[in-house]
N, C-alpha and C. Protein backbone atom coordinates (compact mmCIF):
# COMPACT_ATOMS: atom_id res chain seq x y z
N UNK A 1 13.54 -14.08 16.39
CA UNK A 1 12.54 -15.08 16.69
C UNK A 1 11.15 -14.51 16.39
N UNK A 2 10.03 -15.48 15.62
CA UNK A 2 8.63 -14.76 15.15
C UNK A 2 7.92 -15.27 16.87
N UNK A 3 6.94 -14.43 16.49
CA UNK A 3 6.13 -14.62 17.74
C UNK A 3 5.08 -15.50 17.33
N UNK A 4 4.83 -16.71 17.84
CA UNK A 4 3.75 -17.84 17.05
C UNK A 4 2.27 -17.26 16.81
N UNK A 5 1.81 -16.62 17.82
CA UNK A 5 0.43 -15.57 17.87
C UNK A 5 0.36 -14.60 16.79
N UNK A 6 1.24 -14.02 16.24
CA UNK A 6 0.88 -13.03 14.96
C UNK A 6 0.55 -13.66 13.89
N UNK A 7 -0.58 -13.46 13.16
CA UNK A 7 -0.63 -13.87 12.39
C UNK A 7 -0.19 -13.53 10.99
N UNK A 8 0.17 -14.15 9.85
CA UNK A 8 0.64 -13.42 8.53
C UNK A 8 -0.36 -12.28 8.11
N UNK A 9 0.02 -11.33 7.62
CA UNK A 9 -0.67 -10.22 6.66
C UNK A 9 -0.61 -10.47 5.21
N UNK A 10 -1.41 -9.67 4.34
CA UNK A 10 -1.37 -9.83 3.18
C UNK A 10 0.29 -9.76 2.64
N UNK A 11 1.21 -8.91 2.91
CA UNK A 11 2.15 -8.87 2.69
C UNK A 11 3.67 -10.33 3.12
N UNK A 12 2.56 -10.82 3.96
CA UNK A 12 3.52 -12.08 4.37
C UNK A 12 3.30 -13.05 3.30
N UNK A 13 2.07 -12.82 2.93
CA UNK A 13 1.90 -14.00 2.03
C UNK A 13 2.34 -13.69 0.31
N UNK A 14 2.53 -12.78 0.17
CA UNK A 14 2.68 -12.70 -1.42
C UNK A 14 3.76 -12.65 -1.68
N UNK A 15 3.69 -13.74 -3.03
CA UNK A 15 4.91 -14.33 -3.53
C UNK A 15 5.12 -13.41 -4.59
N UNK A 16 4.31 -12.28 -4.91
CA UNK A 16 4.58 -11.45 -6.32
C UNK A 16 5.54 -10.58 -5.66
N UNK A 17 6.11 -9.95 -7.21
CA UNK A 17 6.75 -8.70 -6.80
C UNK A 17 6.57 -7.17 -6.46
N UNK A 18 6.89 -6.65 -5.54
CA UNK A 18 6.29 -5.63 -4.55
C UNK A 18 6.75 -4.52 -5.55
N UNK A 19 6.27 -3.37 -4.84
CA UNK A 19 6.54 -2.12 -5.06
C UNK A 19 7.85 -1.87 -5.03
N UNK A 20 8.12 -1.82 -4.15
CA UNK A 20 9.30 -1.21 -3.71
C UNK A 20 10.85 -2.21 -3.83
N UNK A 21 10.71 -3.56 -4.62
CA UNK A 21 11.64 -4.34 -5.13
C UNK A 21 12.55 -3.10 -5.53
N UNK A 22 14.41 -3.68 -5.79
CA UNK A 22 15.00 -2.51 -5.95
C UNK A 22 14.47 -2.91 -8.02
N UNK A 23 14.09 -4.21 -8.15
CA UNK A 23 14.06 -4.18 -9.61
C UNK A 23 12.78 -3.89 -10.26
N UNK A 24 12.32 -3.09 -9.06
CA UNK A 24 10.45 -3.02 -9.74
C UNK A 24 9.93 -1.35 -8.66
N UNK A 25 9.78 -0.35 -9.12
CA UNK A 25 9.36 0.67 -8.52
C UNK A 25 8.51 1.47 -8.94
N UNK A 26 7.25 1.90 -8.43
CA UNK A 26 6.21 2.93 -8.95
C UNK A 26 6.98 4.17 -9.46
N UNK A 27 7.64 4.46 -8.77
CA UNK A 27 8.15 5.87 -9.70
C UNK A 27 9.39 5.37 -11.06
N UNK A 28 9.62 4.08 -11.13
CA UNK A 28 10.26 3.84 -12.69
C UNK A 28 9.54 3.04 -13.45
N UNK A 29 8.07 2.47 -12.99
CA UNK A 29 7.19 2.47 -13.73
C UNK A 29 5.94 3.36 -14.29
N UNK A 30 6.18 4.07 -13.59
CA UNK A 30 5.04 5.66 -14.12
C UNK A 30 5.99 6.51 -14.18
N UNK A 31 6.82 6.82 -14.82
CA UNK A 31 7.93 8.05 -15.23
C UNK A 31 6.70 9.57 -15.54
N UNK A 32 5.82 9.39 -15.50
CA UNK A 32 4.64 10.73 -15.87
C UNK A 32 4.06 10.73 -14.91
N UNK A 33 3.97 10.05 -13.62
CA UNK A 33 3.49 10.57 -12.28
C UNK A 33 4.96 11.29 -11.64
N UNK A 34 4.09 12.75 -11.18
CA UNK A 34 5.63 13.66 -10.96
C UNK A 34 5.17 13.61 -9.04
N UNK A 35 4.17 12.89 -9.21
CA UNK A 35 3.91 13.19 -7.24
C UNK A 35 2.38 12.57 -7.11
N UNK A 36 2.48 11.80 -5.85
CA UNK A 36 1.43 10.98 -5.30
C UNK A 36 1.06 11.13 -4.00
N UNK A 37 -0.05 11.55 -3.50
CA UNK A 37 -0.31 11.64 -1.93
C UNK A 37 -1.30 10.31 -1.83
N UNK A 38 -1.07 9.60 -0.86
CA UNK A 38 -2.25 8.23 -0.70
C UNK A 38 -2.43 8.58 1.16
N UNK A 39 -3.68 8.23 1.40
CA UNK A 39 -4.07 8.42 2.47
C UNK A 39 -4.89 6.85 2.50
N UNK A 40 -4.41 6.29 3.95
CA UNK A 40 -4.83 4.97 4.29
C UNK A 40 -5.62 4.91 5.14
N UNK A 41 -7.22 4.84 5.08
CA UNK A 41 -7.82 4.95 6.70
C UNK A 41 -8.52 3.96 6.86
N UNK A 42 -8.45 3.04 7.90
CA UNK A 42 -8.85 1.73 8.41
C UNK A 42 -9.74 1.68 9.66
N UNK A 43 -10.92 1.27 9.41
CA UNK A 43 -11.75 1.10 10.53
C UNK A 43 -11.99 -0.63 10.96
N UNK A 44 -11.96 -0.71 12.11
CA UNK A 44 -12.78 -2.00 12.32
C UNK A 44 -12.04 -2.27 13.79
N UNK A 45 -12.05 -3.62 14.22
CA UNK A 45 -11.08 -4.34 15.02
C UNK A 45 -9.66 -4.17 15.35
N UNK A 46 -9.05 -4.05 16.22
CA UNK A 46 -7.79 -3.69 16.15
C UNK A 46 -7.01 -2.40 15.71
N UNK A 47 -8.07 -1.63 15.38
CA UNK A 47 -7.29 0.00 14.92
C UNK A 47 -8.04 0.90 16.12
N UNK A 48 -6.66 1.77 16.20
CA UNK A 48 -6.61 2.34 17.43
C UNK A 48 -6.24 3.85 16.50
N UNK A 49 -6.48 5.23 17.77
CA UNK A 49 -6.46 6.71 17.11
C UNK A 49 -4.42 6.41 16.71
N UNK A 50 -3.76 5.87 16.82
CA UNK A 50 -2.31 5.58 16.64
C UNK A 50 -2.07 4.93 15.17
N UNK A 51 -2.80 4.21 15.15
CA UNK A 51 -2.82 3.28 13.34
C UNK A 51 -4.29 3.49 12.71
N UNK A 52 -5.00 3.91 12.80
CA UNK A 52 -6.02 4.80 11.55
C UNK A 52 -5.94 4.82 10.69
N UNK A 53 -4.82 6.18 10.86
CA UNK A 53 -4.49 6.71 9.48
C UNK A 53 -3.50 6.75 8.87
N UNK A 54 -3.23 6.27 7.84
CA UNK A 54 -1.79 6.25 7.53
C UNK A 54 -1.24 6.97 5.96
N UNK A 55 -0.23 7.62 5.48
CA UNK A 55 -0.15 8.61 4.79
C UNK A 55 1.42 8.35 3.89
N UNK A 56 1.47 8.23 2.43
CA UNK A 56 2.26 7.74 1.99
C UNK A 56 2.66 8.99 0.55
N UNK A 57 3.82 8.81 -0.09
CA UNK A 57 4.20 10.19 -0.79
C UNK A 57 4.79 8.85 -2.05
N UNK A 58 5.23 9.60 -2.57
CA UNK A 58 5.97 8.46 -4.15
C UNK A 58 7.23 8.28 -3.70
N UNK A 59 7.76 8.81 -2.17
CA UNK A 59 9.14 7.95 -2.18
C UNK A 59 8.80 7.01 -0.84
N UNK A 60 7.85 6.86 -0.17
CA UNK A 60 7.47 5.69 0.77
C UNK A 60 6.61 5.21 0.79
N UNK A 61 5.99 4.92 -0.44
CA UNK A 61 5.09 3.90 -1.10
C UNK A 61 5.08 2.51 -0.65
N UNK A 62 4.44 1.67 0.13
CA UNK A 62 4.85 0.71 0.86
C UNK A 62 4.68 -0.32 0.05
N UNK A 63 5.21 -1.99 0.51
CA UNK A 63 5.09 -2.93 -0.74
C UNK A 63 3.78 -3.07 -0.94
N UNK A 64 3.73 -3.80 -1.98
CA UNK A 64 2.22 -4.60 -2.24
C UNK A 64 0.78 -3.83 -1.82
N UNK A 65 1.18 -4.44 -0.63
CA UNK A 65 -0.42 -4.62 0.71
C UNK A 65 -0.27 -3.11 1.80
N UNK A 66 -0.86 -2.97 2.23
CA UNK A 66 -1.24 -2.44 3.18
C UNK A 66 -1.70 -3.25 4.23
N UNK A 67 -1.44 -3.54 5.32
CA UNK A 67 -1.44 -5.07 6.02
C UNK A 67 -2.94 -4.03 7.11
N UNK A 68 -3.78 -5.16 7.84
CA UNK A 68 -4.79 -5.08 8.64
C UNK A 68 -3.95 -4.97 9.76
N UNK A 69 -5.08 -4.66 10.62
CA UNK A 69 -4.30 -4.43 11.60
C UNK A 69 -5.27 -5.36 12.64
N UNK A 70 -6.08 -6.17 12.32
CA UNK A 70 -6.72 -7.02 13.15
C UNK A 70 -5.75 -8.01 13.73
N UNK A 71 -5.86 -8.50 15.00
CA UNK A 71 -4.91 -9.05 15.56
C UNK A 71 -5.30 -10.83 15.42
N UNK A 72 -6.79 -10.69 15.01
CA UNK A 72 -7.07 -12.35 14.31
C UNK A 72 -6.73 -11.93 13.03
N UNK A 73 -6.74 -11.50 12.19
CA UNK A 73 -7.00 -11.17 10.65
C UNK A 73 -5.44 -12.01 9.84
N UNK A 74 -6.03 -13.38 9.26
CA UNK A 74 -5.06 -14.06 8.63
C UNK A 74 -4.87 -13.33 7.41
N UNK A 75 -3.39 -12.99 6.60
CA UNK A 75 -3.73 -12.44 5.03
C UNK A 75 -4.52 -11.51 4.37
N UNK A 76 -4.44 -10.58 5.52
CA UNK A 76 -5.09 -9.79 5.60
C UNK A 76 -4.41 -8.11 5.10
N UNK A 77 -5.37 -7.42 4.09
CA UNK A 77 -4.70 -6.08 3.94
C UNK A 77 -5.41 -5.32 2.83
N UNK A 78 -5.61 -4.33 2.09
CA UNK A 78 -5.41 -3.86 1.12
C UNK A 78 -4.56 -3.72 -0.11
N UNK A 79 -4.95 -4.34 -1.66
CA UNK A 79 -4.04 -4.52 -2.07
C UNK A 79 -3.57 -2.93 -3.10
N UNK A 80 -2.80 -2.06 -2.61
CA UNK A 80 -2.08 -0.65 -2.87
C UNK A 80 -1.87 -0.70 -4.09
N UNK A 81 -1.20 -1.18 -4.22
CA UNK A 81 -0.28 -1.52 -5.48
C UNK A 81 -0.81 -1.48 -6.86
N UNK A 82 -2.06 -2.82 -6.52
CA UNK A 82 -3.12 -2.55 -8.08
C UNK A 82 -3.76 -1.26 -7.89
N UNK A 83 -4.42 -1.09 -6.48
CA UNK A 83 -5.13 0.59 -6.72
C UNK A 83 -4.25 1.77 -7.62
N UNK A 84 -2.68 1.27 -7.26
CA UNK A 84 -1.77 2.54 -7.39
C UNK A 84 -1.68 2.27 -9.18
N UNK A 85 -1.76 1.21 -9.40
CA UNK A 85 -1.48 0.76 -11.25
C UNK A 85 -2.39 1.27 -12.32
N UNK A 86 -3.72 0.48 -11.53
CA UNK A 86 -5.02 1.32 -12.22
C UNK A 86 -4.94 2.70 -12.40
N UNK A 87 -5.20 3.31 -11.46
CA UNK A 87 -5.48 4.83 -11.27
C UNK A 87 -4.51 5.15 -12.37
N UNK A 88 -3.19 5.52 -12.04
CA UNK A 88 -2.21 6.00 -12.83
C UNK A 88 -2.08 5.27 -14.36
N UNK A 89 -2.41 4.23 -15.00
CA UNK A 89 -2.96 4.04 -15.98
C UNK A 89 -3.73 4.77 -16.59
N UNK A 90 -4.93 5.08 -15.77
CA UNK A 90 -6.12 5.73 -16.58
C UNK A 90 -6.07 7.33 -16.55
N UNK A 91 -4.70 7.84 -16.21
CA UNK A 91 -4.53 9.28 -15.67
C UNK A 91 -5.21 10.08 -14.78
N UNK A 92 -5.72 9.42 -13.65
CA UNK A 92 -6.50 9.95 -12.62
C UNK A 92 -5.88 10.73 -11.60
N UNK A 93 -6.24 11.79 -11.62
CA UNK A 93 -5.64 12.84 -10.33
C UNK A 93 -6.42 12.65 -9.44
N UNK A 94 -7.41 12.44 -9.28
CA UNK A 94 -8.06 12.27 -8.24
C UNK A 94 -9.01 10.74 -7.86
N UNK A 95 -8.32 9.71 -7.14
CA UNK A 95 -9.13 8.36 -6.98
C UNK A 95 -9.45 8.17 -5.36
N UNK A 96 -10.53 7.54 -5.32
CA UNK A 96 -11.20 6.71 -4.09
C UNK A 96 -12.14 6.11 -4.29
N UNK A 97 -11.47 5.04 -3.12
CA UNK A 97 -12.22 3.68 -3.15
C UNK A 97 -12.42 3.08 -1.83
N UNK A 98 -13.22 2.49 -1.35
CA UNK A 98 -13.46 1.89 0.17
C UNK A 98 -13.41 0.35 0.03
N UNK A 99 -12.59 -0.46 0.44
CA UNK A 99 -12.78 -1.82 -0.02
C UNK A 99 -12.64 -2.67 1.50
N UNK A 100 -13.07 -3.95 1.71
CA UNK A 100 -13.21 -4.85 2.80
C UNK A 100 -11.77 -5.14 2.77
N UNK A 101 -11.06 -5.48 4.06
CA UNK A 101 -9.92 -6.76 4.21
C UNK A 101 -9.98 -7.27 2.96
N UNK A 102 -8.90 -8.09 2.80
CA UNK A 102 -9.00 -9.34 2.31
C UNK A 102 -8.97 -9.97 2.62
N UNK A 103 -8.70 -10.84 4.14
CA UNK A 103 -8.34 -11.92 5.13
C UNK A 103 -9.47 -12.02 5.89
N UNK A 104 -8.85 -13.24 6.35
CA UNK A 104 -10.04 -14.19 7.05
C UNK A 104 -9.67 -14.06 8.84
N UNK A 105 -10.72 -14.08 9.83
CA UNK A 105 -10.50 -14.33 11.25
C UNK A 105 -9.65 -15.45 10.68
N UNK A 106 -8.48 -16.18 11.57
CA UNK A 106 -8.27 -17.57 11.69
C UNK A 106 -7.45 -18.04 13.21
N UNK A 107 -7.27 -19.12 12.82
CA UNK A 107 -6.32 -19.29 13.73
C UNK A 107 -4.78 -18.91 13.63
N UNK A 108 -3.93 -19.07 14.36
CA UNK A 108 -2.63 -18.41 14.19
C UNK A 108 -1.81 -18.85 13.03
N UNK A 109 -1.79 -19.93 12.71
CA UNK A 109 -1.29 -20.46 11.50
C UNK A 109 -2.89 -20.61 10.40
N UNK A 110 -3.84 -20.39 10.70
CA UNK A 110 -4.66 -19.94 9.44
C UNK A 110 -5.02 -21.35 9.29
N UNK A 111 -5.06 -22.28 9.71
CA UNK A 111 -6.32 -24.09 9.92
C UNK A 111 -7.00 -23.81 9.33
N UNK A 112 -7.70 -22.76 10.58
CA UNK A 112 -8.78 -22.97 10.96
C UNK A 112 -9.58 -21.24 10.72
N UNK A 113 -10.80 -21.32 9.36
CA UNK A 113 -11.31 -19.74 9.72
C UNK A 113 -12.24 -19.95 9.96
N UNK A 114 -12.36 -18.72 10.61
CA UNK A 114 -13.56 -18.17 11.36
C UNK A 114 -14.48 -17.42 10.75
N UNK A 115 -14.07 -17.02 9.91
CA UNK A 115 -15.23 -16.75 8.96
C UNK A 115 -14.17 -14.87 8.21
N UNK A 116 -15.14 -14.10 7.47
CA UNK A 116 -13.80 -12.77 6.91
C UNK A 116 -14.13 -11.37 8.26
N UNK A 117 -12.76 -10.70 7.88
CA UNK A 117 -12.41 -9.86 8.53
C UNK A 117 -13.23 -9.07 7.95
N UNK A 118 -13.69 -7.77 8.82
CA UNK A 118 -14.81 -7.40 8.24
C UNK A 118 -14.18 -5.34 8.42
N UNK A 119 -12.70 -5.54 8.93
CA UNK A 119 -12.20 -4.14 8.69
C UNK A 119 -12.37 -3.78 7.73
N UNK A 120 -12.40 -2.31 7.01
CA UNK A 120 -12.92 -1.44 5.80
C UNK A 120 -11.27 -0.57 5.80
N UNK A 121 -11.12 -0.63 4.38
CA UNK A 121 -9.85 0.50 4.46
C UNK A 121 -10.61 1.69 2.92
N UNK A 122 -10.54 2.67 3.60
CA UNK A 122 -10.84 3.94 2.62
C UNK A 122 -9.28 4.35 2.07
N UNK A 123 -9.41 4.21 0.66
CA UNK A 123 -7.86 4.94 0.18
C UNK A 123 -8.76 6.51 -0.93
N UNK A 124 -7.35 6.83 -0.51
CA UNK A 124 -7.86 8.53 -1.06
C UNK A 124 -6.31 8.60 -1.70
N UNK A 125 -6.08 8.85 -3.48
CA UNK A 125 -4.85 9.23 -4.14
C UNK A 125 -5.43 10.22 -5.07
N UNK A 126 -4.07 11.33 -4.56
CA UNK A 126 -3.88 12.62 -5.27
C UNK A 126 -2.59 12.36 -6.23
N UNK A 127 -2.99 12.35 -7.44
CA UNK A 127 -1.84 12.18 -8.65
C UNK A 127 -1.26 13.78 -8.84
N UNK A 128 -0.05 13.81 -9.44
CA UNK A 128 0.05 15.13 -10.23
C UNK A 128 1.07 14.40 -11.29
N UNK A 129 1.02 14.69 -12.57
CA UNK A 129 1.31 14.13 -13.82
C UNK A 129 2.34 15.22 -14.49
N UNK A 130 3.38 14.93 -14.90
CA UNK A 130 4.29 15.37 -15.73
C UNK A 130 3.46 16.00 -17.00
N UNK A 131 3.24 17.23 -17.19
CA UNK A 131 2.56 17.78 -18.15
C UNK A 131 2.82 17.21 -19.70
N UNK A 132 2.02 16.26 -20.12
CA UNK A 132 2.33 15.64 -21.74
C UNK A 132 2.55 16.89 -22.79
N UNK A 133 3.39 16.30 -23.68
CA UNK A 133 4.13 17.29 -25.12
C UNK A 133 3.02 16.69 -26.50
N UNK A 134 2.66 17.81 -26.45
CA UNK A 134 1.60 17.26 -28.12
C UNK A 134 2.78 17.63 -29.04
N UNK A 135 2.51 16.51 -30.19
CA UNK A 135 3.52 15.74 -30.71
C UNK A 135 3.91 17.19 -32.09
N UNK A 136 3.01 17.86 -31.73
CA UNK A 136 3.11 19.06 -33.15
C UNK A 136 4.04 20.33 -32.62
N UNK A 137 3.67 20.84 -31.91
CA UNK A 137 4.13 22.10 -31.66
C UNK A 137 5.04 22.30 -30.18
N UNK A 138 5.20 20.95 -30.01
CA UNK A 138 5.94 20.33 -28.26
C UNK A 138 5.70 21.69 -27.34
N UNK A 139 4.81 22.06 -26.93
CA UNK A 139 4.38 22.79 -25.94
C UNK A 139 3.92 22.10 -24.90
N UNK A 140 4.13 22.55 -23.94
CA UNK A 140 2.81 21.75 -22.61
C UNK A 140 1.86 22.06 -22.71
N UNK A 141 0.72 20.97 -22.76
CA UNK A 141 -0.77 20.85 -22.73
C UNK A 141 -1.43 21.38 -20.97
N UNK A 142 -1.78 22.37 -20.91
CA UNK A 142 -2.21 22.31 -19.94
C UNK A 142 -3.99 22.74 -19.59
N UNK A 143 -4.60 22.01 -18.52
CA UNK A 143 -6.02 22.11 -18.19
C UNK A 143 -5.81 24.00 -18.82
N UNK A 144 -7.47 24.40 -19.11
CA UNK A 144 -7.78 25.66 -19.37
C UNK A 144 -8.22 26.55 -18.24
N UNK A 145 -8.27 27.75 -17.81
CA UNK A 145 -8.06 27.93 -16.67
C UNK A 145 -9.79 28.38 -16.85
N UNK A 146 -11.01 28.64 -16.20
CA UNK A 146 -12.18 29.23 -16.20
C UNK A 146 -12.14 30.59 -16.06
């Protein structure tokens, strides 16, 4: 049985396909990310020293969203997933970004808003990349050391 008072999170509401689908996964869509640390930290309404911070590896990569933790906050969350696409696209070992909710105060079924959630989530991702083969002499390319 749902409890009528909770309201949906970003993750309740999306009809796309998640991360962690068994037919859709960050680690069999980046086969050259060999390891991912993501750090989730949420300030605002409703976060307590217990849900803060939250800390994810390339095998518990959560779906989609990262859900708010505001207890008005309709559709509400961080969306992970594109952060996690971008970055690793552009071969970034090192990304951060601070972005607002996405959800609105509302009412329990979401009528009625109250105007946006105004929680902040800081994400911090540490890539490490399968060392690329230059196509001549198939050696590993690696950074130069100083």
């Amino acid at each position: 049985m749902t409890d009528r008072r909770r309201r949906p999170k970003a993750s309740d509401l999306d009809s796309e396909r998640h991360l962690t689908d068994s037919a859709y996964s960050f680690a069999a869509a980046f086969p050259e990310v060999s390891a991912v640390e993501v750090t989730v930290v949420e300030d605002g309404r409703g976060v307590g020293g217990w849900n803060r911070e939250r800390r994810y590896t390339l095998v518990d990569i959560p779906d989609e969203y990262v859900d708010c933790h505001n207890p008005v906050c309709y559709g509400g969350g961080v969306a992970l997933g594109a952060l996690l696409r971008d970055a690793a696209r552009a071969r970034r070992t090192i990304f951060e970004v601070s972005c607002m909710c996405r959800g609105d105060e509302a009412s329990a079924r979401g009528g009625r808003r109250y105007g946006l959630c105004l929680n902040m989530f800081h994400v911090r991702m540490n890539f490490v990349y399968v060392p690329r083969i230059d196509s001549g002499d198939r050696r590993p390319i690696f950074p130069s050391n100083p």
